[in-house]
Structure formats: C-alpha cells, structure tokens
C-alpha atoms as a PDB file:
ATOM      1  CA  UNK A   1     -27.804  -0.099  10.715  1.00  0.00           C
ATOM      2  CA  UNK A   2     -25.563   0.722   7.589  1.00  0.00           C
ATOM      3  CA  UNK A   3     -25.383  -1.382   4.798  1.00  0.00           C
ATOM      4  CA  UNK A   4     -21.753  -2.087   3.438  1.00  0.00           C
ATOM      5  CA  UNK A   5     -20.207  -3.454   0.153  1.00  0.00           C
ATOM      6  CA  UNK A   6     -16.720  -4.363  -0.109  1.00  0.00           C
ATOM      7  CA  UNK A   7     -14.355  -3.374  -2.556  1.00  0.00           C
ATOM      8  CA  UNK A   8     -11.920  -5.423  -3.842  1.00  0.00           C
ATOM      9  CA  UNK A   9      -8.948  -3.434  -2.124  1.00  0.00           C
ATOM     10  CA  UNK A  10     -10.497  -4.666   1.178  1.00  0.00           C
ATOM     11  CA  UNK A  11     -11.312  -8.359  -0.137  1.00  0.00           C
ATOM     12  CA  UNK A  12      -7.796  -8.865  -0.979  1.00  0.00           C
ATOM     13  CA  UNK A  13      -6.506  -7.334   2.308  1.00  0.00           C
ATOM     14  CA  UNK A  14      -9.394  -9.525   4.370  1.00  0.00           C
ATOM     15  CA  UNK A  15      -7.738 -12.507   2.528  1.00  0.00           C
ATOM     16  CA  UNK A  16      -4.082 -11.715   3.524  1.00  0.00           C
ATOM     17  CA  UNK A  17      -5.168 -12.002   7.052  1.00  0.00           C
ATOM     18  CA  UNK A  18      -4.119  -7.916   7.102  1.00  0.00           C
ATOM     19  CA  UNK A  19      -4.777  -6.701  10.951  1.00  0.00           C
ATOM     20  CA  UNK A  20      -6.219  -3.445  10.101  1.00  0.00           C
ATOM     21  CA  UNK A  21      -8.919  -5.308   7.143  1.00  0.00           C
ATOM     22  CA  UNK A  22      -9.596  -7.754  10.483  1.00  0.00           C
ATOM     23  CA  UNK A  23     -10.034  -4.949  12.890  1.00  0.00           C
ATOM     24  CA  UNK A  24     -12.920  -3.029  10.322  1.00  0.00           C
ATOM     25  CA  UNK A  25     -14.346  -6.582   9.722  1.00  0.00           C
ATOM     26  CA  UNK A  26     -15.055  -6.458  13.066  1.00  0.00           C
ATOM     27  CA  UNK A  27     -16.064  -2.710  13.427  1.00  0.00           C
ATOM     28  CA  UNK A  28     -18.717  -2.993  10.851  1.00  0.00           C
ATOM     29  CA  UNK A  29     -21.768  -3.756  11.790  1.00  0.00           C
ATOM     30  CA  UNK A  30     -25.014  -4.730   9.314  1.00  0.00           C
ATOM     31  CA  UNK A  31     -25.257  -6.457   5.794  1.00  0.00           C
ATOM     32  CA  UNK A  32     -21.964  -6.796   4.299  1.00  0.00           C
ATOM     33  CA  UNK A  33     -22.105  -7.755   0.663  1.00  0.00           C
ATOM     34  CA  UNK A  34     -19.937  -7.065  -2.733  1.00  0.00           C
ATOM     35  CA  UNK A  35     -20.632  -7.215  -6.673  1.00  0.00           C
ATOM     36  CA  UNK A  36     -19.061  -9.269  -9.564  1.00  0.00           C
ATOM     37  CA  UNK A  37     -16.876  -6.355 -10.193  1.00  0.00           C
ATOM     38  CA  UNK A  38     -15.272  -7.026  -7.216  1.00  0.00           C
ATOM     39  CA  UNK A  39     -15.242 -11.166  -8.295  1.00  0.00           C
ATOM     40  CA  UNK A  40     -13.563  -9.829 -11.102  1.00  0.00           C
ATOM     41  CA  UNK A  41     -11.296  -7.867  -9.838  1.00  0.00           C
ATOM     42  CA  UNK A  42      -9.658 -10.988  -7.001  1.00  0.00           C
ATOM     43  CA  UNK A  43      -9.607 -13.064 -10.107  1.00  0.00           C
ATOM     44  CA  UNK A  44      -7.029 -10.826 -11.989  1.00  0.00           C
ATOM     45  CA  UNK A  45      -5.197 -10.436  -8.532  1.00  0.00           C
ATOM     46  CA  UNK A  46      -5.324 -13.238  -6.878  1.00  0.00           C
ATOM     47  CA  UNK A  47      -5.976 -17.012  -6.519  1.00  0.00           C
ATOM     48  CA  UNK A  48      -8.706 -17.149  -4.388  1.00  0.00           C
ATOM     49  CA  UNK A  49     -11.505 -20.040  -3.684  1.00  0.00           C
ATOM     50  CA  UNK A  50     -14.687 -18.219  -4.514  1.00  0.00           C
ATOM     51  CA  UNK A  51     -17.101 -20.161  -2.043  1.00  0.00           C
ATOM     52  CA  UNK A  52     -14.568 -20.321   0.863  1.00  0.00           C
ATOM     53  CA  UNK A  53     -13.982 -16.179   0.501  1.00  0.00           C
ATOM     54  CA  UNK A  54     -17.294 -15.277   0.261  1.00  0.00           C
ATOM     55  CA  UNK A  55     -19.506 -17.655   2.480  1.00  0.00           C
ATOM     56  CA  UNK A  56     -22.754 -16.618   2.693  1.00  0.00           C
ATOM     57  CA  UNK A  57     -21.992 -13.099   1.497  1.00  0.00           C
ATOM     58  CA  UNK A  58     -24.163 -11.538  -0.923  1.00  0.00           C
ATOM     59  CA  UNK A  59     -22.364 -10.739  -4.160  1.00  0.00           C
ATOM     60  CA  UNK A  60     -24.550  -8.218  -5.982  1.00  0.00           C
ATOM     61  CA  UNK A  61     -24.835  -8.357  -9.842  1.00  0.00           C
ATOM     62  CA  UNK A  62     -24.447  -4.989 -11.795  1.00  0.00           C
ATOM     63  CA  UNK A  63     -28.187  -4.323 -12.550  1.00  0.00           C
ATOM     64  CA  UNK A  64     -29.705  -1.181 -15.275  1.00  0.00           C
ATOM     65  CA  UNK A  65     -29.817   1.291 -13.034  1.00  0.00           C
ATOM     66  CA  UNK A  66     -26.227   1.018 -11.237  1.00  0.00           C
ATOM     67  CA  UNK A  67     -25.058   1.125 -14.725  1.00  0.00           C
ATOM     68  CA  UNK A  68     -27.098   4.152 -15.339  1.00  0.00           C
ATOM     69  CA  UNK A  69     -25.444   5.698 -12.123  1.00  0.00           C
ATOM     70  CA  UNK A  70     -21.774   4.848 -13.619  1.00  0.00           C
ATOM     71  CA  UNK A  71     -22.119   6.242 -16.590  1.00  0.00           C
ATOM     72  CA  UNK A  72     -23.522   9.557 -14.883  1.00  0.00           C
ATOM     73  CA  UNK A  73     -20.389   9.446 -12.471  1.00  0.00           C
ATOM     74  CA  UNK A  74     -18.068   9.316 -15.378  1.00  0.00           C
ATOM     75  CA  UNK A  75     -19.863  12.111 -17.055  1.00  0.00           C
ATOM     76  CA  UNK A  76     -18.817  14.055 -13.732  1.00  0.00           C
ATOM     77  CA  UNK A  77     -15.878  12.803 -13.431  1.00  0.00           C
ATOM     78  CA  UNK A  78     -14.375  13.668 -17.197  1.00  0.00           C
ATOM     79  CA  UNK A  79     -16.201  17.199 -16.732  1.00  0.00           C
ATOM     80  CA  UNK A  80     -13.706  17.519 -14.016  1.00  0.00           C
ATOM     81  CA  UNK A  81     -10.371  15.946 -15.961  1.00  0.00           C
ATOM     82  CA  UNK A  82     -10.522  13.161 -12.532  1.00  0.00           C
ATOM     83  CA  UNK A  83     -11.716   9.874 -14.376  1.00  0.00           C
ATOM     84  CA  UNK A  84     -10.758   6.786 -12.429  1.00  0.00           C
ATOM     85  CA  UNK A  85     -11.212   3.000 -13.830  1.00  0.00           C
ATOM     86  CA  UNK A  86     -13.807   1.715 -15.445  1.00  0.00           C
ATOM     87  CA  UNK A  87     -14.286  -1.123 -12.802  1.00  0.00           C
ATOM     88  CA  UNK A  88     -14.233   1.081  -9.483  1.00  0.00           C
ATOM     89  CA  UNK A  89     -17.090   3.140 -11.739  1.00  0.00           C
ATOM     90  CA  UNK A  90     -19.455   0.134 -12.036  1.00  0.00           C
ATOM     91  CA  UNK A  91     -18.201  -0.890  -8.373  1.00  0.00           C
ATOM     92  CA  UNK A  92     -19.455   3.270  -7.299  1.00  0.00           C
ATOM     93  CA  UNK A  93     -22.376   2.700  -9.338  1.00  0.00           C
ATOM     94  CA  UNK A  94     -23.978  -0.422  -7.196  1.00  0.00           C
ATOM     95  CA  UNK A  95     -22.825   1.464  -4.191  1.00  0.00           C
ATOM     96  CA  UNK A  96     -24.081   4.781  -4.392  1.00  0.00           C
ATOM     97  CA  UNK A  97     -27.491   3.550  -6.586  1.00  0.00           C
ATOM     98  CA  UNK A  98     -27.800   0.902  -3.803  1.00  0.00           C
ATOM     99  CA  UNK A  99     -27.057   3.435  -1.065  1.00  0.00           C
ATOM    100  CA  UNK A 100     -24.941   1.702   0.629  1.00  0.00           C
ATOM    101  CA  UNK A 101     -21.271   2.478   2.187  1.00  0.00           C
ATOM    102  CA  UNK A 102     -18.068   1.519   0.176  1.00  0.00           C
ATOM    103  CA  UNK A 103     -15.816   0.051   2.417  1.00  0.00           C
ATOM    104  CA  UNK A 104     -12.188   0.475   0.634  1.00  0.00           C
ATOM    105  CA  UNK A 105      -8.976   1.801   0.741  1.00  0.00           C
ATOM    106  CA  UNK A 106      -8.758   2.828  -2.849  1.00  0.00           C
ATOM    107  CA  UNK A 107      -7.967   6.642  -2.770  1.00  0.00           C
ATOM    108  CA  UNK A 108      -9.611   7.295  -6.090  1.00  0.00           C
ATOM    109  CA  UNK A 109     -13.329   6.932  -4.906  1.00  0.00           C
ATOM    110  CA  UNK A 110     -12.564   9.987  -2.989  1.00  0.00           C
ATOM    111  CA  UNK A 111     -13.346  11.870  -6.018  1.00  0.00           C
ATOM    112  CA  UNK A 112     -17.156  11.202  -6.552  1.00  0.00           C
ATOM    113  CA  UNK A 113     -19.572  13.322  -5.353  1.00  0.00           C
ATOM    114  CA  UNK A 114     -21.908  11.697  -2.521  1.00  0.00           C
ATOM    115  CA  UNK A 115     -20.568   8.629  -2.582  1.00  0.00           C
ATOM    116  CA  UNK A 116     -20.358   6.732   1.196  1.00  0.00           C
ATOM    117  CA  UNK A 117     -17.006   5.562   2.317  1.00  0.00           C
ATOM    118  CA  UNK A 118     -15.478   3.993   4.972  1.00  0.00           C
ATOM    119  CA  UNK A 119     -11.663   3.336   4.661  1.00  0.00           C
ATOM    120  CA  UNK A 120      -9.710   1.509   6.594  1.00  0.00           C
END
C-alpha cells in the first residue's frame, strides 16, 4: 500500500469539486495526508474551512530532517540552473524524506531526482 501526500495543486482542485481531482481521490488507495506547506499554500489561494477540508487527514509538520532533504534538493537543483519555489522544496522535502508519493499536478516537481509522483 503506497503512502500519499497531497500537494496543494490537488487540494485546491479536490475543493473545486474538479472531476479528474475526484476520480484520483478515488484511485488512490492507502494513507493520504499533507504538510503545513500545503495549509499555507490554500490560505494564500483560497478561502477554505481548515477542519471541514481536511477531516481526519493527517497534516504533517516540516520536521529537521525534511528540511535537511530541501535544502539538499535545492543544492541539486541550482547545480542544474532548474530551481523551483521555495514552498514546493519544503513540500519535496517531507515527501521524498518521508518516502511517500506526491500526488500533484505541479509540473515543476518533475525536476527532482527520485522524487515519487502521481499526477493527475
């Protein structure tokens, strides 16, 4: 069973009522969770209800070591001239320290090394 976090770009598409967020929704199976990046994130974006979006979904806070991963992404990253933003880096780093899958249609993650993905 796979272990999922959702980005923001999904969040905010789950919330429109968007048929093809509903239709993954419903293709993923396991532990779905998401981080206060994401939190973040819907709070510059949108007006959302915290408690009625996420339920009983886990929202994961950044701990040392997905920080640690970050910043080790956007070493990568600016090695390579591809640096993306600073809150989809701490949103990779709980992913990919975490191992789990980001679920997201935010092209930009397509540029880190090893890092699980599921768009939709």
């Amino acid at each position: 069973m796979k272990d999922y976090f959702l980005d923001t770009s999904f969040l905010i598409e789950l919330s429109k009522e968007k048929q093809t967020a509903i239709n993954k929704h419903k293709e993923i199976k396991g532990n779905q969770v998401t981080g206060t990046p994401c939190i973040y994130e819907l709070s510059k974006f949108t007006q959302f209800n915290y408690q009625e979006l996420f339920g009983s979904k886990e929202v994961l806070q950044l701990k040392p070591q997905d920080a640690a991963t970050a910043g080790k992404i956007y070493y990568q990253l600016k090695k390579q001239g591809e640096l993306i933003g600073e809150i989809d880096l701490l949103i990779a780093g709980i992913t990919k320290n975490r191992e789990l899958t980001l679920v997201t249609k935010d092209e930009d993650f397509q540029k880190i090394n090893n890092l699980n993905i599921e768009t939709f």
